[in-house]
Protein backbone atom coordinates (compact mmCIF):
# COMPACT_ATOMS: atom_id res chain seq x y z
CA UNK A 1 0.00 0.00 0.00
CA UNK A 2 1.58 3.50 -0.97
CA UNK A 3 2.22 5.70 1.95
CA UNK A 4 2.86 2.89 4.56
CA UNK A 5 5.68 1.99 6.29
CA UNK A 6 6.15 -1.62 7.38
CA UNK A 7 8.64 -1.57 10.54
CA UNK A 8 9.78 -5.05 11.89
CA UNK A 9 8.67 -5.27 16.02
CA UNK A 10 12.20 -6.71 16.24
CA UNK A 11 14.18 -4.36 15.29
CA UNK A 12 12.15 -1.51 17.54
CA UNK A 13 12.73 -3.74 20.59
CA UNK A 14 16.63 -4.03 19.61
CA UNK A 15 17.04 0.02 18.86
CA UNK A 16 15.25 0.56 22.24
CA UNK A 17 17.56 -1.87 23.96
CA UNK A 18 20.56 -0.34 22.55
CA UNK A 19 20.19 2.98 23.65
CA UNK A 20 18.79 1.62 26.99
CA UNK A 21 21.99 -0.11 27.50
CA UNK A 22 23.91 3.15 26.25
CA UNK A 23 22.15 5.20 29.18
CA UNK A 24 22.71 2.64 31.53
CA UNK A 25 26.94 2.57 30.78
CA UNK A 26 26.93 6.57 30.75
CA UNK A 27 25.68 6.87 34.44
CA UNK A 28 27.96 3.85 35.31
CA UNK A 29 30.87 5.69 33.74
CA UNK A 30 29.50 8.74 35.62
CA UNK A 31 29.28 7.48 38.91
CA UNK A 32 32.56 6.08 38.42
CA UNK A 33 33.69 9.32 37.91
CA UNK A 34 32.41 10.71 40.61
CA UNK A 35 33.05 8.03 42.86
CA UNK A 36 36.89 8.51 41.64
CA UNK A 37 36.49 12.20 42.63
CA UNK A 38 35.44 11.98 45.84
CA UNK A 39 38.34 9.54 47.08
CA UNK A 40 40.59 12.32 45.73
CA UNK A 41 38.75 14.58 48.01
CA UNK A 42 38.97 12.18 51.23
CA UNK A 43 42.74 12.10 49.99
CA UNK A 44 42.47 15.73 50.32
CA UNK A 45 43.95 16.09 46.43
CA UNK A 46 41.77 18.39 45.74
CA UNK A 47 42.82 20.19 42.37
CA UNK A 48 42.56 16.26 40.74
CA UNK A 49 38.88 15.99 42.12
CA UNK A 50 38.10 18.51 40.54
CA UNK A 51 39.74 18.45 36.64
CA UNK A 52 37.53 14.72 37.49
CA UNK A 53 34.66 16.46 38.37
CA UNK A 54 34.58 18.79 35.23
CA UNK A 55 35.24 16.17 32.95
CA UNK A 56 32.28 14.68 34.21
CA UNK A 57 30.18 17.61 33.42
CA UNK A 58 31.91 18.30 30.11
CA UNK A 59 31.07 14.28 29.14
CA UNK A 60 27.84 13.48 30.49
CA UNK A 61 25.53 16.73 30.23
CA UNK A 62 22.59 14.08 30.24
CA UNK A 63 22.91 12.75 33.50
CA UNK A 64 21.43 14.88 35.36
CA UNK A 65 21.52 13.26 39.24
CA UNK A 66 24.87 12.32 39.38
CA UNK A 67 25.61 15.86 37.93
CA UNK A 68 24.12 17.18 41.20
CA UNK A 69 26.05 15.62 43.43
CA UNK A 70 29.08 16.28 41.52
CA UNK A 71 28.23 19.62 42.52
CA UNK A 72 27.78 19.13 45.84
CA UNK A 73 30.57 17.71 46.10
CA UNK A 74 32.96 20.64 43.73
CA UNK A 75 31.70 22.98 46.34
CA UNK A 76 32.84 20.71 49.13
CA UNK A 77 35.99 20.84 47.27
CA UNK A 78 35.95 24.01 47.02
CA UNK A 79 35.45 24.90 50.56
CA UNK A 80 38.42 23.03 51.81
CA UNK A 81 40.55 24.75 49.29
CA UNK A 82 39.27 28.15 50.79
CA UNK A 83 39.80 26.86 54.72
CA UNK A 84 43.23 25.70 53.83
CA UNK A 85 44.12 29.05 51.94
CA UNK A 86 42.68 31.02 55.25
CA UNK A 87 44.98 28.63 57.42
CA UNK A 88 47.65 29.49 55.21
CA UNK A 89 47.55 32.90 55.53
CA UNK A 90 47.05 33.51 59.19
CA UNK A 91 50.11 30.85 59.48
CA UNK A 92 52.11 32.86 57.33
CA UNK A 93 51.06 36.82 58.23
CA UNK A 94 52.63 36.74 61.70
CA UNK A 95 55.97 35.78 60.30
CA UNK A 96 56.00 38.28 57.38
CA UNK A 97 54.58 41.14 59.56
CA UNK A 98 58.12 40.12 62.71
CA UNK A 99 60.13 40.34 58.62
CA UNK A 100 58.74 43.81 58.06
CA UNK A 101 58.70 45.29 61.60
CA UNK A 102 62.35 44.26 61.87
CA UNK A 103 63.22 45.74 58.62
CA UNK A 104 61.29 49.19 59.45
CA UNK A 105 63.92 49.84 61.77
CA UNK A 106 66.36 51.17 59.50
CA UNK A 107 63.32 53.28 57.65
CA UNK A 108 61.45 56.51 58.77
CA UNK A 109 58.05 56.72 57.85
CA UNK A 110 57.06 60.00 56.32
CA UNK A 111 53.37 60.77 56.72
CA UNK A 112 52.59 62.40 54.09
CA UNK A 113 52.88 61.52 51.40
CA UNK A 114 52.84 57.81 53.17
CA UNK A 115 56.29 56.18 52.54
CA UNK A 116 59.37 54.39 54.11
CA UNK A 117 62.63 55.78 53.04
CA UNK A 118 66.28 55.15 54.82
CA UNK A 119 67.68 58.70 53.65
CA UNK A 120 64.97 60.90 52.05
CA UNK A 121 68.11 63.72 51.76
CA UNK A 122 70.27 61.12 49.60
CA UNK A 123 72.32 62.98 47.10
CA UNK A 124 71.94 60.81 43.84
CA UNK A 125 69.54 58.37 44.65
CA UNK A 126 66.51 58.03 46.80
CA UNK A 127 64.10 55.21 46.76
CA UNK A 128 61.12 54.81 49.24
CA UNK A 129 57.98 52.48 49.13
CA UNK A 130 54.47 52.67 50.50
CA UNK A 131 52.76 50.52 52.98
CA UNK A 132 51.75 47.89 50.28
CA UNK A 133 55.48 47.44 48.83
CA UNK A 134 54.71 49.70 45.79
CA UNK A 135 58.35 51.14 45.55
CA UNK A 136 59.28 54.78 43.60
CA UNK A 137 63.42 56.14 42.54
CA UNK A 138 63.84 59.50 42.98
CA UNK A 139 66.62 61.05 41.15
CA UNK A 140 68.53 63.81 42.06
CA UNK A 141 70.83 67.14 40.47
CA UNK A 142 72.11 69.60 42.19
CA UNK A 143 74.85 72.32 40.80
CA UNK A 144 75.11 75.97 39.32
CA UNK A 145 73.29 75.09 35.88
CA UNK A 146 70.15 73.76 35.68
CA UNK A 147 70.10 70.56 33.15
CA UNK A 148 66.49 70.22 32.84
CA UNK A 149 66.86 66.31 32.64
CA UNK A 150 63.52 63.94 32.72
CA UNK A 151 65.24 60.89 32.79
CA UNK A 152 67.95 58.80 34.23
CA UNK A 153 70.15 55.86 32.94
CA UNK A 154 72.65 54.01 35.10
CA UNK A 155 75.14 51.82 33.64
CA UNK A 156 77.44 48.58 35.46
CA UNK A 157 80.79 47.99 34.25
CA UNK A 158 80.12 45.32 31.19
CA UNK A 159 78.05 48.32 29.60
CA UNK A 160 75.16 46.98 30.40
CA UNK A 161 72.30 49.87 30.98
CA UNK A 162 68.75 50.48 32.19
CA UNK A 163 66.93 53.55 31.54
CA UNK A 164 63.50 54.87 33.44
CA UNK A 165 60.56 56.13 31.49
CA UNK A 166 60.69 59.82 30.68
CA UNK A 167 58.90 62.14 33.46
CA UNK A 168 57.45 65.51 32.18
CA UNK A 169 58.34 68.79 34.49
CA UNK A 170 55.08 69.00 36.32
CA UNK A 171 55.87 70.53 39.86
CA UNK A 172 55.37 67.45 41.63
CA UNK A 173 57.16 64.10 40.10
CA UNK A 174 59.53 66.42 38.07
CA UNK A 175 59.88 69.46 39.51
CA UNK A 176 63.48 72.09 40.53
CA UNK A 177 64.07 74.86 43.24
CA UNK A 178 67.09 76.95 43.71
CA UNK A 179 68.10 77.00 47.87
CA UNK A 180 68.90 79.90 49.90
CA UNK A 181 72.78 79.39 48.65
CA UNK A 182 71.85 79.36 44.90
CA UNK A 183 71.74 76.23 44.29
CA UNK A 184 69.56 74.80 41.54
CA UNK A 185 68.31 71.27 42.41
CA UNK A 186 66.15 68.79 40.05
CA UNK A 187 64.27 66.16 41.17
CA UNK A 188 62.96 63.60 39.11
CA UNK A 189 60.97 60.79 40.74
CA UNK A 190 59.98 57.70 39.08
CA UNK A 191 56.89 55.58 40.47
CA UNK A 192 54.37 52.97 39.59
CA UNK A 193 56.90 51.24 37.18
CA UNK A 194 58.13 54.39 35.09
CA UNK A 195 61.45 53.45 36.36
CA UNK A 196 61.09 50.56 33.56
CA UNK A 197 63.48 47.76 35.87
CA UNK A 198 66.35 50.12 36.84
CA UNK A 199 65.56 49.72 40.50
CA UNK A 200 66.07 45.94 40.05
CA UNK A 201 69.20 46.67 37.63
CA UNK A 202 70.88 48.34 40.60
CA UNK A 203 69.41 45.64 43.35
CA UNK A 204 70.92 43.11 41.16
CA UNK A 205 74.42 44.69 40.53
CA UNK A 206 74.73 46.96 44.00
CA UNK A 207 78.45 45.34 44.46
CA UNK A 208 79.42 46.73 41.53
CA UNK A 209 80.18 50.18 39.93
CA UNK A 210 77.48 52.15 38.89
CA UNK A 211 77.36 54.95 36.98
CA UNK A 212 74.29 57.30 36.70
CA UNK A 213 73.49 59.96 33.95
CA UNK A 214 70.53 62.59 33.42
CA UNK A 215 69.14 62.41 30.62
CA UNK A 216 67.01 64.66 28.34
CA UNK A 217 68.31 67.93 28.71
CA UNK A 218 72.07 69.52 28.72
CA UNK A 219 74.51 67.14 28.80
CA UNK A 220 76.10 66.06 32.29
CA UNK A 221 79.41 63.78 33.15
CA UNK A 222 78.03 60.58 34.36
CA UNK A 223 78.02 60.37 38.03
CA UNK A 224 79.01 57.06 40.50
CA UNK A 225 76.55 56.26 42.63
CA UNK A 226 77.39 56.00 46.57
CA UNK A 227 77.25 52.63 47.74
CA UNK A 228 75.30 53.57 50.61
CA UNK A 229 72.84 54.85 48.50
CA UNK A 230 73.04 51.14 46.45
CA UNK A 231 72.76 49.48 50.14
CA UNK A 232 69.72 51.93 50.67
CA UNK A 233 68.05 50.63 47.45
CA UNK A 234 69.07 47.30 48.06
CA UNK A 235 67.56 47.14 51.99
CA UNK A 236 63.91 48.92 50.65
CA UNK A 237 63.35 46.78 47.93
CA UNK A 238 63.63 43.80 50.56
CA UNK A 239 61.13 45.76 52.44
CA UNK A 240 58.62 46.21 49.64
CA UNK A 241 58.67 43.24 49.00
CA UNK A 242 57.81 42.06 52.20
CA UNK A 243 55.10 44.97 52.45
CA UNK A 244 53.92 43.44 49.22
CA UNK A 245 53.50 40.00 50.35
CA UNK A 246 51.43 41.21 53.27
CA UNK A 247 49.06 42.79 51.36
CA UNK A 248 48.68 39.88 49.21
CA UNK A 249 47.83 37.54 52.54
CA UNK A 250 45.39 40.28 53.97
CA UNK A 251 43.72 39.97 50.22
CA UNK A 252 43.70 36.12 50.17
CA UNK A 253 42.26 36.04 53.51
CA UNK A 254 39.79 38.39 52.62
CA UNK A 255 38.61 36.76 49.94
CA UNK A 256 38.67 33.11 51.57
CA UNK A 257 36.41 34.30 54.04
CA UNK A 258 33.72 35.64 52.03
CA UNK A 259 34.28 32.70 50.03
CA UNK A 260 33.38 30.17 52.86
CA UNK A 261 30.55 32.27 53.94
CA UNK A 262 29.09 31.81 50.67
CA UNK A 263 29.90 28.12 50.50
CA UNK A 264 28.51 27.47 53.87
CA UNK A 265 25.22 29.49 53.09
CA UNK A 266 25.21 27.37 49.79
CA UNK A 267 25.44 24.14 51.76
């Protein structure tokens, strides 16, 4: 008869047991997943539970239950990974807060505008950083003539050179005076990375000879740096970095906390 389709029964019953079984072996290999997963918890390897977990998700979209208590059990995961961070960083914020305390010692803190420097009247060189390890160079001229420089360059024996960014004379990072004497002084002061890695060029080669030069106006004989004023550099940066790390841990343990309070409310 045209129009009809003739379907053998058989064949029905063997497509529907096919797929049946196919169903069946995904939530197998599922729950084999996820039983995987959660051992790796127990085990407390948590970053393996959970590349397990999303693989799960990623190749069985379709089953739905034991996708559920996958995620139950990711934000289990999840949770520990937060508590152990927060343990982390109270373990670790008394020791790097005795590090910085000891190290303010050789610094005075200058209020305004909110920085540690050892000698904030160095002659060449000055470098300071701020209570979160954010460090600035401050260049320095003095003489008869002014130079009108907006830049600096310093250069170790091998010829090897760094030079900052160029600062613009605005009054405040760039900016000269002449004293009561008549002397004309230019200070140049390079912060939030505008000193382009010359503060770690001279960390890195302090016991060596360094030469400095202004650059960007009149030309000026290069000039050695004082290794106090290298030692100075040398004993800040180990500060900011310190100040740094601190303010990473107050971060992290800010965050971990909200974290578990929303993982605990989630619960």
């Amino acid at each position: 008869m045209r129009g009809c389709l003739i379907v053998d029964t058989k064949t029905v019953v063997f497509v529907f047991l096919l797929f049946l079984f196919g169903c069946n072996n995904d939530k197998k290999t599922a729950l084999a997943y996820l039983r995987q997963a959660q051992d790796l918890y127990e085990q407390a390897q948590y970053g393996s539970a959970k590349q397990l977990l999303d693989s799960l998700k990623v190749e069985f979209p379709k089953e739905v239950s034991v996708r559920k208590k996958a995620l139950f059990l990711m934000r289990n995961i999840e949770l520990k990974e937060q508590e152990r961070n927060l343990l982390y960083c109270d373990s670790l914020l008394p020791v790097r807060q005795a590090e910085a305390d000891s190290l303010k010692r050789l610094f005075v803190f200058i209020q305004d505008p909110g920085f540690y420097s050892i000698n904030p009247n160095a002659k060449f060189i000055r470098t300071s950083t701020n209570e979160w390890g954010e460090m600035a160079l401050t260049d320095v001229y003095s003489g008869t003539t002014p130079l009108k420089h907006n830049r600096l360059k310093v250069t170790n024996p091998a010829g090897e050179y760094q030079e900052t960014e160029a600062i613009s004379f605005d009054g405040g990072t760039n900016y000269t005076f002449r004293d009561v004497s008549g002397t004309i002084y230019e200070i140049v002061t390079y912060q939030k990375g505008r000193d382009n890695g010359t503060i770690l060029f001279i960390y890195h080669s302090a016991g060596q000879k360094l030469k400095m030069e202004y650059l960007g106006g009149k030309k000026y004989p290069p000039v050695v740096i004082p290794d106090k004023e290298k030692q100075d550099l040398v004993s800040t940066v180990d500060l900011a970095a310190v100040l740094h790390d601190i303010d990473q841990l107050k971060k992290e343990k800010e965050k971990a906390g909200k974290r578990i309070e929303y993982l605990k409310k989630k619960s």
